[in-house]
Protein backbone atom coordinates (compact mmCIF):
# COMPACT_ATOMS: atom_id res chain seq x y z
CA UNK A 1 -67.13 -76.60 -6.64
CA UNK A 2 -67.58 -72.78 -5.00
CA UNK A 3 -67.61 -70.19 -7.11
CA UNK A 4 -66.15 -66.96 -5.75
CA UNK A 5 -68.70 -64.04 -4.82
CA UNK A 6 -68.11 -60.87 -7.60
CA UNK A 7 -71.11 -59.31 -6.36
CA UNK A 8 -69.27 -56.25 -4.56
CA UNK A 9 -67.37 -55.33 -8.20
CA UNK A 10 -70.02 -55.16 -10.35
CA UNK A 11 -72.47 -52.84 -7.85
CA UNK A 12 -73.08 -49.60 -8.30
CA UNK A 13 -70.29 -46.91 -8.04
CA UNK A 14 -68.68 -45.83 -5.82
CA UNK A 15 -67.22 -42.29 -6.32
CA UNK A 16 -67.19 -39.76 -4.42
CA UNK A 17 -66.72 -36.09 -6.29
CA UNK A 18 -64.47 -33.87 -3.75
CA UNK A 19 -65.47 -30.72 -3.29
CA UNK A 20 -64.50 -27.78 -5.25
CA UNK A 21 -61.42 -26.33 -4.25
CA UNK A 22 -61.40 -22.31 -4.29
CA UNK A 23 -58.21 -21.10 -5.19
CA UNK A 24 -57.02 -17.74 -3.45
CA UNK A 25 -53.96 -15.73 -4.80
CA UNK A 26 -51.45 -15.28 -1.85
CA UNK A 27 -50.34 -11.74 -1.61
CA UNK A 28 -47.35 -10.66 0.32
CA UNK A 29 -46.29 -7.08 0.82
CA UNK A 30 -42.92 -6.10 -0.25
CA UNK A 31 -40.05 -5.79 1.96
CA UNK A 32 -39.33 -2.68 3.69
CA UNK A 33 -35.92 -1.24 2.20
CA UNK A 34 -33.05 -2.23 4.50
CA UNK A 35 -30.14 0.19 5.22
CA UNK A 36 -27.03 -1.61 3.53
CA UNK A 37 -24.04 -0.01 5.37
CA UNK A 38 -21.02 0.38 3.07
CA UNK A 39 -17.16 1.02 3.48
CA UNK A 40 -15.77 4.51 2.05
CA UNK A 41 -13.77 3.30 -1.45
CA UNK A 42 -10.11 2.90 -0.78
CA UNK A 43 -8.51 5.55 -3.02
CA UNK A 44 -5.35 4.30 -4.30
CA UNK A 45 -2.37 5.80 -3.23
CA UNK A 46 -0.12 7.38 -6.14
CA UNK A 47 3.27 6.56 -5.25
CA UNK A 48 5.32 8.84 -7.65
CA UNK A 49 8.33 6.61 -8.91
CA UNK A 50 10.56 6.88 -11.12
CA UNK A 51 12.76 5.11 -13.20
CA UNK A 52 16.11 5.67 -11.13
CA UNK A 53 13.70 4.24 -7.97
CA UNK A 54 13.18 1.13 -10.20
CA UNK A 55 16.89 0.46 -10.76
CA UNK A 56 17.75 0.80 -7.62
CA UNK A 57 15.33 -1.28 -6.11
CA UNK A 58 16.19 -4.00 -9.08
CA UNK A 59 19.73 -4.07 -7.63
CA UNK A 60 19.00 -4.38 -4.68
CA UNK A 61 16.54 -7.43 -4.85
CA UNK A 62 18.65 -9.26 -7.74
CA UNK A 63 22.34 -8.47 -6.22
CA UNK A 64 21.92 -11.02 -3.01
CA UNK A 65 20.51 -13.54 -5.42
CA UNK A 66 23.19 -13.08 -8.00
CA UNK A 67 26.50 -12.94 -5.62
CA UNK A 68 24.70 -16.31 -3.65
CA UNK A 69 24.87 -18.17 -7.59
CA UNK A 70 28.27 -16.74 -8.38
CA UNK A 71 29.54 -18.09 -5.16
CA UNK A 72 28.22 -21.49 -5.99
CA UNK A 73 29.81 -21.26 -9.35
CA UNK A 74 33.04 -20.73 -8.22
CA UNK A 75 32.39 -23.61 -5.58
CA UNK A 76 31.56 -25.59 -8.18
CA UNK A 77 34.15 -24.89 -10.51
CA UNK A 78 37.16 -24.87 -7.73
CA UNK A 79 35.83 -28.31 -6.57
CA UNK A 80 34.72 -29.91 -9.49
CA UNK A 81 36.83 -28.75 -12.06
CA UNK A 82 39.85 -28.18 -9.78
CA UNK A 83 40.33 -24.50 -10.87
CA UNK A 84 42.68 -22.81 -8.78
CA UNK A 85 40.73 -19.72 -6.73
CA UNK A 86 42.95 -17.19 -7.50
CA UNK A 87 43.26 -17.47 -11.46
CA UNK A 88 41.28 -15.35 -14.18
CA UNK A 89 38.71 -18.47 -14.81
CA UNK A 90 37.91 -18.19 -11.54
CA UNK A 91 36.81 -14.58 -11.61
CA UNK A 92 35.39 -15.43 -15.09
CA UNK A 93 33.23 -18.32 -13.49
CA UNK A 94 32.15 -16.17 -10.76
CA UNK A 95 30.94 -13.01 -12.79
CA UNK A 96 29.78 -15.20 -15.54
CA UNK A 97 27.40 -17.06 -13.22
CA UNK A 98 26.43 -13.49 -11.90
CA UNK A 99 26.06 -12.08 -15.03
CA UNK A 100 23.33 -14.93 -16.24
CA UNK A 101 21.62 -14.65 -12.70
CA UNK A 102 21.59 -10.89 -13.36
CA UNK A 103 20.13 -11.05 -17.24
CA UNK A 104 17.78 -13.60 -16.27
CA UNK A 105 16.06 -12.02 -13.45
CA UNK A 106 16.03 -8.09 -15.54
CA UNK A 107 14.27 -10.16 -18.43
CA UNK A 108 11.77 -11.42 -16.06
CA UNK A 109 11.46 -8.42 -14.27
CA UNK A 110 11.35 -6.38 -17.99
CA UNK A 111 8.40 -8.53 -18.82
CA UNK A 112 6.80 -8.22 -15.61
CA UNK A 113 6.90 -4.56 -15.37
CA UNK A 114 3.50 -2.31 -16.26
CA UNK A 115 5.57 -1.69 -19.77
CA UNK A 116 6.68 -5.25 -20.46
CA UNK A 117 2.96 -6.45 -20.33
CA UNK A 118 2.21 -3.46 -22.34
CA UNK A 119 4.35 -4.52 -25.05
CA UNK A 120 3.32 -8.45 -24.44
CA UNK A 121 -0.24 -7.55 -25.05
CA UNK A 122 0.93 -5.90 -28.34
CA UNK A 123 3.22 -8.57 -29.57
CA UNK A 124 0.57 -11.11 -29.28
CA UNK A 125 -2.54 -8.30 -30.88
CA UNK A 126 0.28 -8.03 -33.89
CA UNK A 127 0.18 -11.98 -33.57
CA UNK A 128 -3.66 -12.66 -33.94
CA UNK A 129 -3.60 -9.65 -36.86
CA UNK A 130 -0.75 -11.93 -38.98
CA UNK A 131 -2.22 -14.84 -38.13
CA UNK A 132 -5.87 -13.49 -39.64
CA UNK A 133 -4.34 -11.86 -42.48
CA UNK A 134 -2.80 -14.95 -43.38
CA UNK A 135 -6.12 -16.92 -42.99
CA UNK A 136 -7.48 -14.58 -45.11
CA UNK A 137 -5.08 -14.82 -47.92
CA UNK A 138 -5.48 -18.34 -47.84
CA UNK A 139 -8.94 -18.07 -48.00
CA UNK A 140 -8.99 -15.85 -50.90
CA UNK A 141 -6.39 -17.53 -52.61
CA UNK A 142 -8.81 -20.97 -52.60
CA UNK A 143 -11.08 -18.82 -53.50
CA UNK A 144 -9.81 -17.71 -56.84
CA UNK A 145 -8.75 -21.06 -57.59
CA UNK A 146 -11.97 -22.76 -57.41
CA UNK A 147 -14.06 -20.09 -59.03
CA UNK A 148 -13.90 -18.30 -62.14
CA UNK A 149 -15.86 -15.31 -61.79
CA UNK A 150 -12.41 -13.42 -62.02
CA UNK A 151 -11.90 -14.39 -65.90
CA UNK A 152 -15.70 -13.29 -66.76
C-alpha cells in the first residue's frame, strides 16, 4: 500500500509578516459658509371682526343648508305621511326640520369657534384636575386604612 506524502505540512513556515501600515489622520477643511437665501415672514393680516360679522356670516352659510333639509322634511312628511301641504303640521315639519339643522350646525360652529376651543380646553383641564383629585383621595383613603401611624 502507498502512503500519502505529508512532507509539505510539516516544513518549515510559511508566514509572511506584512508590512507595517502607517496610519495618517485625513484632514479636510471646513466648508466655506453658503449664502442661504430666505423669504421675508408673512405677517398675518388682522382682519378686525366682530361679533355682528360672525352672525351674519353664520346665517348665511347655515340658511341654504337648513331651508334644503326643511324642504326634504316636508317632502317627506307630505309623501310619506300623507300630510296635507297647506296644514299647521306641515309648517311645523318644515321649521322643525330647520330648526334642528339650524341648532346643530351653531353647536358645531360654537365649538369650533377660537372661544369654543377655549372653553373645550378648559372643560377637559377641569376634567384631568377631578379626575387627579379623586385619585388622590383614593389614594389617601387606602392609605389610612392600611396604616396606623394616624392613631399613634
Amino acid at each position: 500500500m502507498i502512503e500519502p506524502d505529508l512532507s509539505y505540512t510539516r516544513g518549515a513556515p510559511n508566514f509572511v509578516e506584512p508590512a507595517p501600515i502607517v496610519v495618517r489622520p485625513w484632514r479636510s477643511e471646513p466648508a466655506a459658509p453658503q449664502e442661504v437665501i430666505l423669504r421675508a415672514p408673512v405677517e398675518p393680516e388682522a382682519v378686525a371682526v366682530s361679533e355682528t360679522d360672525r352672525a351674519v356670516a353664520f346665517n348665511i352659510s347655515t340658511a341654504g343648508l337648513a331651508l334644503i333639509v326643511g324642504l326634504g322634511g316636508l317632502l317627506l312628511a307630505v309623501v310619506g305621511w300623507k300630510v296635507p301641504l297647506l296644514s299647521v303640521t306641515a309648517l311645523a315639519v318644515f321649521f322643525g326640520f330647520a330648526a334642528l339643522i339650524w341648532a346643530g350646525a351653531w353647536l358645531f360652529h360654537a365649538l369650533a369657534s377660537p372661544d369654543g376651543i377655549g372653553l373645550i380646553g378648559v372643560l377637559l383641564q377641569y376634567r384631568l384636575l377631578r379626575h387627579e383629585q379623586r385619585a388622590r383621595h383614593e389614594r389617601i383613603d387606602s392609605m389610612l386604612r392600611e396604616d396606623t401611624w394616624h392613631e399613634q
